[in-house]
Structures are given as structure tokens and as C-alpha cells.
PDB file of N, CA and C in Angstrom:
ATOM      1  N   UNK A   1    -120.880-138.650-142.227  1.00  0.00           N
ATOM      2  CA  UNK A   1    -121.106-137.264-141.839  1.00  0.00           C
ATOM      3  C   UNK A   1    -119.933-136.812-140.978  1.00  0.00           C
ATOM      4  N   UNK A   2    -119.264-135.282-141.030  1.00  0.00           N
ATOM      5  CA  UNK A   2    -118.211-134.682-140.599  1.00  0.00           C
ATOM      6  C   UNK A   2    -118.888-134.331-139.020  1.00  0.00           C
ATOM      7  N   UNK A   3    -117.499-134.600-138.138  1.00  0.00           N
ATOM      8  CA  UNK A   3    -118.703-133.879-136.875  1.00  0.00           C
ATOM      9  C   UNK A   3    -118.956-132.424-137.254  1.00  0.00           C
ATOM     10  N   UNK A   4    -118.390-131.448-138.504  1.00  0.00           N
ATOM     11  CA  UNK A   4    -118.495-130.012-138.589  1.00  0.00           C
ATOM     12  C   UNK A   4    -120.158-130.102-138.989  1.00  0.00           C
ATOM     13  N   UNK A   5    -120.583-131.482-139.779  1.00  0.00           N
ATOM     14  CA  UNK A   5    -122.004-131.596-140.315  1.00  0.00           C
ATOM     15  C   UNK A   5    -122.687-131.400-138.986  1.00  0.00           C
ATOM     16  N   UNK A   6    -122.386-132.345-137.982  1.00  0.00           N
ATOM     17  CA  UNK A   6    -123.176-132.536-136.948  1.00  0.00           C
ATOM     18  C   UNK A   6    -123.485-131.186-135.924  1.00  0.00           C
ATOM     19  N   UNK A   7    -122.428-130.752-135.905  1.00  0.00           N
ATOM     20  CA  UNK A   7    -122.750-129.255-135.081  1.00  0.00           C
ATOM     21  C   UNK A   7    -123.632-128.121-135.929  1.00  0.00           C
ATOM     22  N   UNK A   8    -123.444-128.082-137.318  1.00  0.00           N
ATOM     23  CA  UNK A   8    -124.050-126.773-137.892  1.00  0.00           C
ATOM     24  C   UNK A   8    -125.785-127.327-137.773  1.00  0.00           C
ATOM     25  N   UNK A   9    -126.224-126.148-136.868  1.00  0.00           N
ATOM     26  CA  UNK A   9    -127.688-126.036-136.455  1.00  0.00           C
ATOM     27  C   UNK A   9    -128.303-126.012-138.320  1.00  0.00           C
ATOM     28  N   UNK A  10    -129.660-126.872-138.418  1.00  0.00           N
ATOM     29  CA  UNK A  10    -130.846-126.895-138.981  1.00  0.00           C
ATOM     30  C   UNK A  10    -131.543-126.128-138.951  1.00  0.00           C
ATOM     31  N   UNK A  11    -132.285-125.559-140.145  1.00  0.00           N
ATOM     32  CA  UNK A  11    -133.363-124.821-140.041  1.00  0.00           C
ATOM     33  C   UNK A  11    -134.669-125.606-139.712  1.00  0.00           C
ATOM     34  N   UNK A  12    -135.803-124.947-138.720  1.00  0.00           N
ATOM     35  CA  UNK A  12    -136.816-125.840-138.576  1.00  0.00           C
ATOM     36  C   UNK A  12    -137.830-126.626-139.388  1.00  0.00           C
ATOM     37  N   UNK A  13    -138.275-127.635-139.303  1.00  0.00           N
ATOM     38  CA  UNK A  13    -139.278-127.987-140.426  1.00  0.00           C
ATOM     39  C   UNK A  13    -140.051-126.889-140.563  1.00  0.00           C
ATOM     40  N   UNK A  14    -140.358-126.727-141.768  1.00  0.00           N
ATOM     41  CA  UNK A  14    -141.103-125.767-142.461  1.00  0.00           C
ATOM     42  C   UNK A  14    -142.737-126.238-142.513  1.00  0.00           C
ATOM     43  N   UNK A  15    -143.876-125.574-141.970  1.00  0.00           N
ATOM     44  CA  UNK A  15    -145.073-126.312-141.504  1.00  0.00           C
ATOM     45  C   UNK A  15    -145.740-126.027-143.272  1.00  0.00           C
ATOM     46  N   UNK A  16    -146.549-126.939-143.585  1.00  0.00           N
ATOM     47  CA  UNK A  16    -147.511-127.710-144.481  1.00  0.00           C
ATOM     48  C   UNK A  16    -148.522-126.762-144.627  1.00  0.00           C
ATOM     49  N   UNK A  17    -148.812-126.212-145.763  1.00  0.00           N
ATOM     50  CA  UNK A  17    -149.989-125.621-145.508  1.00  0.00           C
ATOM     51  C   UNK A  17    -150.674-126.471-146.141  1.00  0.00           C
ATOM     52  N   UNK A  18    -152.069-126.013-145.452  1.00  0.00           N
ATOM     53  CA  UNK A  18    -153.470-126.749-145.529  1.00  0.00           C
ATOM     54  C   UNK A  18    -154.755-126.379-145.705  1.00  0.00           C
ATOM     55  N   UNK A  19    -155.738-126.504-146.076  1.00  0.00           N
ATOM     56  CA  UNK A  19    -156.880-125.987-146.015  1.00  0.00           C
ATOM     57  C   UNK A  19    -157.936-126.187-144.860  1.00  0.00           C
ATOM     58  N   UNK A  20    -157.230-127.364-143.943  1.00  0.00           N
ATOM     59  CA  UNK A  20    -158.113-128.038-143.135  1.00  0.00           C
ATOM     60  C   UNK A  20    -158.681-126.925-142.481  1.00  0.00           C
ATOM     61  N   UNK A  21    -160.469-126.414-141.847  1.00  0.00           N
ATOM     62  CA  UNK A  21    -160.589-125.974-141.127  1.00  0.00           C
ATOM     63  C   UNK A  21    -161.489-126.351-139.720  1.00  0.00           C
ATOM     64  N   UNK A  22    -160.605-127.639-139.632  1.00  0.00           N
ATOM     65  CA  UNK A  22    -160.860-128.727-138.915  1.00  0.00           C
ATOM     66  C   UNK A  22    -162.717-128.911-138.344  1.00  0.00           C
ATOM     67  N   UNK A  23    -163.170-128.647-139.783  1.00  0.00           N
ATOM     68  CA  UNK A  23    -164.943-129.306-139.711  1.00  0.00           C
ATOM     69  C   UNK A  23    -164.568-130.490-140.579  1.00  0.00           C
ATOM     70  N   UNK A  24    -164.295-131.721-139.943  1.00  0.00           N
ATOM     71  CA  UNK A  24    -164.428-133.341-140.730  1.00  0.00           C
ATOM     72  C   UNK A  24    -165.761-134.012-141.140  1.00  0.00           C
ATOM     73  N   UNK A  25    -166.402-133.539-142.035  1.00  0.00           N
ATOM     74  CA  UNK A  25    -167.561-134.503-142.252  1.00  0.00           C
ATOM     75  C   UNK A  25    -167.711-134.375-144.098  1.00  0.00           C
ATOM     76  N   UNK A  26    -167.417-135.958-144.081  1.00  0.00           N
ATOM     77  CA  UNK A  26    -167.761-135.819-145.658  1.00  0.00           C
ATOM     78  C   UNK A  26    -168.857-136.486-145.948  1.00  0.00           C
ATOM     79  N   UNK A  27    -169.141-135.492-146.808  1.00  0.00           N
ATOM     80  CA  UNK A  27    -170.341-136.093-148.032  1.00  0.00           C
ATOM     81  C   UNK A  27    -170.632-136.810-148.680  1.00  0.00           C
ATOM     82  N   UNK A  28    -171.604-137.400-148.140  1.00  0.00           N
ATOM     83  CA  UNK A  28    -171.985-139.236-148.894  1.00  0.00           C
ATOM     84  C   UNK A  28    -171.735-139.159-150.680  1.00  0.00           C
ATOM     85  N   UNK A  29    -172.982-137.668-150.850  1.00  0.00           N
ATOM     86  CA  UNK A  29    -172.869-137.753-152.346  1.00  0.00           C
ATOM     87  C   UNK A  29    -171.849-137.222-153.042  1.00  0.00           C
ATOM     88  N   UNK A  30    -170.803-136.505-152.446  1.00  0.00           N
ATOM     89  CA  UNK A  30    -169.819-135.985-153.407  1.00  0.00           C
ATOM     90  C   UNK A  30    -168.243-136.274-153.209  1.00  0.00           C
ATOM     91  N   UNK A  31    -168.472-136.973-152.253  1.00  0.00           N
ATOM     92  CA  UNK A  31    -166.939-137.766-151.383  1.00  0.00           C
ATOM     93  C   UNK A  31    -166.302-136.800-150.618  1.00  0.00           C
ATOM     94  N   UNK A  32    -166.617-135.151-150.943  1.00  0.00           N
ATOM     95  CA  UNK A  32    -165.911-133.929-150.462  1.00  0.00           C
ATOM     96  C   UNK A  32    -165.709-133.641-148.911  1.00  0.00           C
ATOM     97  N   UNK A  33    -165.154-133.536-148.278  1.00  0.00           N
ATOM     98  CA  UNK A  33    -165.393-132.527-147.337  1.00  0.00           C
ATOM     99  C   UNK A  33    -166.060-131.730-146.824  1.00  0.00           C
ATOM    100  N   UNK A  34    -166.560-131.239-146.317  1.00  0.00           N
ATOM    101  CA  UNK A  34    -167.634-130.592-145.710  1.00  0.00           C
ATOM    102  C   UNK A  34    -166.766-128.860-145.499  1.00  0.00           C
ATOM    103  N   UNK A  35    -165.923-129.347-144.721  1.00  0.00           N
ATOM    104  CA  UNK A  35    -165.037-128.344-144.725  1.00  0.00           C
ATOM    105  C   UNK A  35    -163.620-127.951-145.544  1.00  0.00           C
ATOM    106  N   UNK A  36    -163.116-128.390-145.677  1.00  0.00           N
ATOM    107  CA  UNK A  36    -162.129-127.980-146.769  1.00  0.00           C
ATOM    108  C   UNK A  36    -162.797-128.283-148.425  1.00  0.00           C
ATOM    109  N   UNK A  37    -163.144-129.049-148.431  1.00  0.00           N
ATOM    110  CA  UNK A  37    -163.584-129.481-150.123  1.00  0.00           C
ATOM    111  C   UNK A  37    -162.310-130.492-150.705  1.00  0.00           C
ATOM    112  N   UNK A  38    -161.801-131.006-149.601  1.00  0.00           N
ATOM    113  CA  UNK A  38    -161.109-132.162-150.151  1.00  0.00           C
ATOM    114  C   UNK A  38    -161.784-133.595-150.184  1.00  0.00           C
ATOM    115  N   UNK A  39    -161.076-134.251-150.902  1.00  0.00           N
ATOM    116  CA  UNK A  39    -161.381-136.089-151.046  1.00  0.00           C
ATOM    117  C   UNK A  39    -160.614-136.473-150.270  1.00  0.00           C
ATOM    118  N   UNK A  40    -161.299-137.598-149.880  1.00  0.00           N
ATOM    119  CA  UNK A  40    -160.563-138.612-148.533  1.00  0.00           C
ATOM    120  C   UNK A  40    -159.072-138.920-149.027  1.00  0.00           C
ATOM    121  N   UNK A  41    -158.541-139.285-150.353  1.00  0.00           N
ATOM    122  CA  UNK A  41    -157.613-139.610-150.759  1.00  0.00           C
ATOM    123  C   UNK A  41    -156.505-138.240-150.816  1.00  0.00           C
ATOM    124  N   UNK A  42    -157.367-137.142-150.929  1.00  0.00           N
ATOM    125  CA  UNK A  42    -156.373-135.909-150.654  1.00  0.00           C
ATOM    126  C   UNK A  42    -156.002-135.806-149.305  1.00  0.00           C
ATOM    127  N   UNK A  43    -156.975-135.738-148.865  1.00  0.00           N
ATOM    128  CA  UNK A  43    -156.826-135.680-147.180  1.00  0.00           C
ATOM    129  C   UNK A  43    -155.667-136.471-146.551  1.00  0.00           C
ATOM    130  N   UNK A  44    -155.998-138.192-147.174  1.00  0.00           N
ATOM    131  CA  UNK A  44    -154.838-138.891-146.539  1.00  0.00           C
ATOM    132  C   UNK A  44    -153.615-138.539-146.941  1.00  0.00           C
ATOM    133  N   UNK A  45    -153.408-137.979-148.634  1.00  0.00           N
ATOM    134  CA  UNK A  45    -151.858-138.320-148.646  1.00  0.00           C
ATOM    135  C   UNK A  45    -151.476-136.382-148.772  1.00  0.00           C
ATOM    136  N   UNK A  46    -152.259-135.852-147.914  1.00  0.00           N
ATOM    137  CA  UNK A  46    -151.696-134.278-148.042  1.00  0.00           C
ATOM    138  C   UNK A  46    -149.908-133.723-147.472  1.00  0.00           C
ATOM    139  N   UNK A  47    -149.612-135.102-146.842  1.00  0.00           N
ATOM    140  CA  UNK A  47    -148.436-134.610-146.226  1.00  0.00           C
ATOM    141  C   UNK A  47    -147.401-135.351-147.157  1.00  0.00           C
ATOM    142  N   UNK A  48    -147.871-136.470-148.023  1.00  0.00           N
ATOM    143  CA  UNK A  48    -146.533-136.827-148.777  1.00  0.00           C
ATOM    144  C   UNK A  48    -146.570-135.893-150.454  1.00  0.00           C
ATOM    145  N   UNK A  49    -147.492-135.219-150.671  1.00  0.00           N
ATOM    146  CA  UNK A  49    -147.989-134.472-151.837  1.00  0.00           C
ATOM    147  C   UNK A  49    -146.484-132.948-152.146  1.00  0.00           C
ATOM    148  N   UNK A  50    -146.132-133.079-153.256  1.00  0.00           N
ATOM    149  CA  UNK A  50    -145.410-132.263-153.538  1.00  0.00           C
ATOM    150  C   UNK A  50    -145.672-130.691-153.087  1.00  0.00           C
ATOM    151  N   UNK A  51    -145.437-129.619-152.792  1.00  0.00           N
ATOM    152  CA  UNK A  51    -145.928-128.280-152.953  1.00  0.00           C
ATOM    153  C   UNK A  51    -146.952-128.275-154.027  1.00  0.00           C
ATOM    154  N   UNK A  52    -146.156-128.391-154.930  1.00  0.00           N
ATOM    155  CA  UNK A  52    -147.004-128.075-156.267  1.00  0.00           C
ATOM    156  C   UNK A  52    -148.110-128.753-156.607  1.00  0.00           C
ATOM    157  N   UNK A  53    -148.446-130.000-156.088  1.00  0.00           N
ATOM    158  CA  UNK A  53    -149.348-130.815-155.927  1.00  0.00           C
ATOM    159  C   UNK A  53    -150.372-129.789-154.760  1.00  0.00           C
ATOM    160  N   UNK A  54    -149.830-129.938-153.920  1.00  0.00           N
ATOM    161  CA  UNK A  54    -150.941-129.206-152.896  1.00  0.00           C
ATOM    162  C   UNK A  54    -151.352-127.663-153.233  1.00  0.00           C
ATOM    163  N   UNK A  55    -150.591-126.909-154.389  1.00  0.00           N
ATOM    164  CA  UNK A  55    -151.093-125.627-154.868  1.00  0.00           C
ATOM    165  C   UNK A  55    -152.058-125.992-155.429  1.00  0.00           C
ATOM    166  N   UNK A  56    -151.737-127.379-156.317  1.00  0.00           N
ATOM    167  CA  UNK A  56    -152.811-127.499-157.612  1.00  0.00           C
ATOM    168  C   UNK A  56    -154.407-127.672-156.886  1.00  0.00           C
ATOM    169  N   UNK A  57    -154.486-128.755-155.699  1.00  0.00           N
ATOM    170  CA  UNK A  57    -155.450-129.385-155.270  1.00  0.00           C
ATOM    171  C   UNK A  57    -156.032-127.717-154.284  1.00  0.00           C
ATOM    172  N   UNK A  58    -155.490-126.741-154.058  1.00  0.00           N
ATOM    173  CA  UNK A  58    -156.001-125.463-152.898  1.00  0.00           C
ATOM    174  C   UNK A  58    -156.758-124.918-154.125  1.00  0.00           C
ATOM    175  N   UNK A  59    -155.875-124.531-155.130  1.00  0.00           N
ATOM    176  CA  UNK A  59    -156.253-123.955-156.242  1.00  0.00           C
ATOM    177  C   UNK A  59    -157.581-124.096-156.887  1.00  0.00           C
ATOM    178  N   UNK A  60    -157.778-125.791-156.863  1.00  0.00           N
ATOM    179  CA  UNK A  60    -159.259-126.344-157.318  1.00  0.00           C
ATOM    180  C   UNK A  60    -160.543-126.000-156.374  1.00  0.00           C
ATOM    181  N   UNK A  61    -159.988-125.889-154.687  1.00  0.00           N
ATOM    182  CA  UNK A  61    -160.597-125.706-154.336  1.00  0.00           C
ATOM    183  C   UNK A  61    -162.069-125.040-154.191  1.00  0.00           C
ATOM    184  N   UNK A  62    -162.076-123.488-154.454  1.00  0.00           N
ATOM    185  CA  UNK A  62    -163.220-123.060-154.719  1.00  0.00           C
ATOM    186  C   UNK A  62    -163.999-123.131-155.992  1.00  0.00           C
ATOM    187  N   UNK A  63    -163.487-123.761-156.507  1.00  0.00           N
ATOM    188  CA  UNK A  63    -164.689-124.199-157.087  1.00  0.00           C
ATOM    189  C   UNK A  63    -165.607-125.779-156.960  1.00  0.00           C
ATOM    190  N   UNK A  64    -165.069-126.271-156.210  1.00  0.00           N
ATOM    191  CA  UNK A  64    -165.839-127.215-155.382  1.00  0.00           C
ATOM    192  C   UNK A  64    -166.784-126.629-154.286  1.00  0.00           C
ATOM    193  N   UNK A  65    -166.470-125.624-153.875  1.00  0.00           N
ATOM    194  CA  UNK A  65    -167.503-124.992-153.304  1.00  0.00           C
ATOM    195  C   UNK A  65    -168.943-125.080-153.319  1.00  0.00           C
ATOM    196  N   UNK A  66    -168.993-124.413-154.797  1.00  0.00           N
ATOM    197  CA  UNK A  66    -170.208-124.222-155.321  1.00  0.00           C
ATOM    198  C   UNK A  66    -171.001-124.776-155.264  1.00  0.00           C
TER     199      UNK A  66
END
């Protein structure tokens, strides 16, 4: 790296969106969320998940609702 790399300022991390609306209790019978309508396995890997991955899984969302 050039020190010219090292001086030019970064833009900030860009924050994650999420559905969390931080009510954590999942459901014995449906594995879901209580509050978002995610699976434990979404939940864990929501921060290594592509964008497009996390559109797909928001997207499904309401209809887990139901």
C-alpha cells in the first residue's frame, strides 16, 4: 500500500439492514421468530449473507407471518 493509499479517508461501514425488532423468542413449533420471522440459522449468519441474500430472506418475510 502507497502512503497516498493510507491518507485517502474511507467511507464509513455501511450499516446491515435487518428485520430484527429486537422481540427474541422462537417458536418451538415453527423454528421462527417471534419477532422478525426469521430461523435461527438466518439469524446467525445475517451478517455474512450477501445483500441479495438478505433481500430474498426480508422479502419472504411476510408471509411467514401469517
Amino acid at each position: 500500500m502507497s502512503s497516498s493509499e493510507a491518507l485517502t479517508p474511507q467511507d464509513p461501514p455501511r450499516g446491515i439492514a435487518t428485520p430484527c425488532i429486537k422481540v427474541c423468542i422462537v417458536d418451538g413449533a415453527t423454528s421462527l421468530c417471534l419477532g422478525c420471522k426469521r430461523t435461527l440459522s438466518e439469524i446467525g449468519g445475517w451478517g455474512g449473507f450477501t445483500d441479495a441474500e438478505r433481500a430474498a430472506i426480508m422479502a419472504a418475510l411476510p408471509a411467514r407471518a401469517g
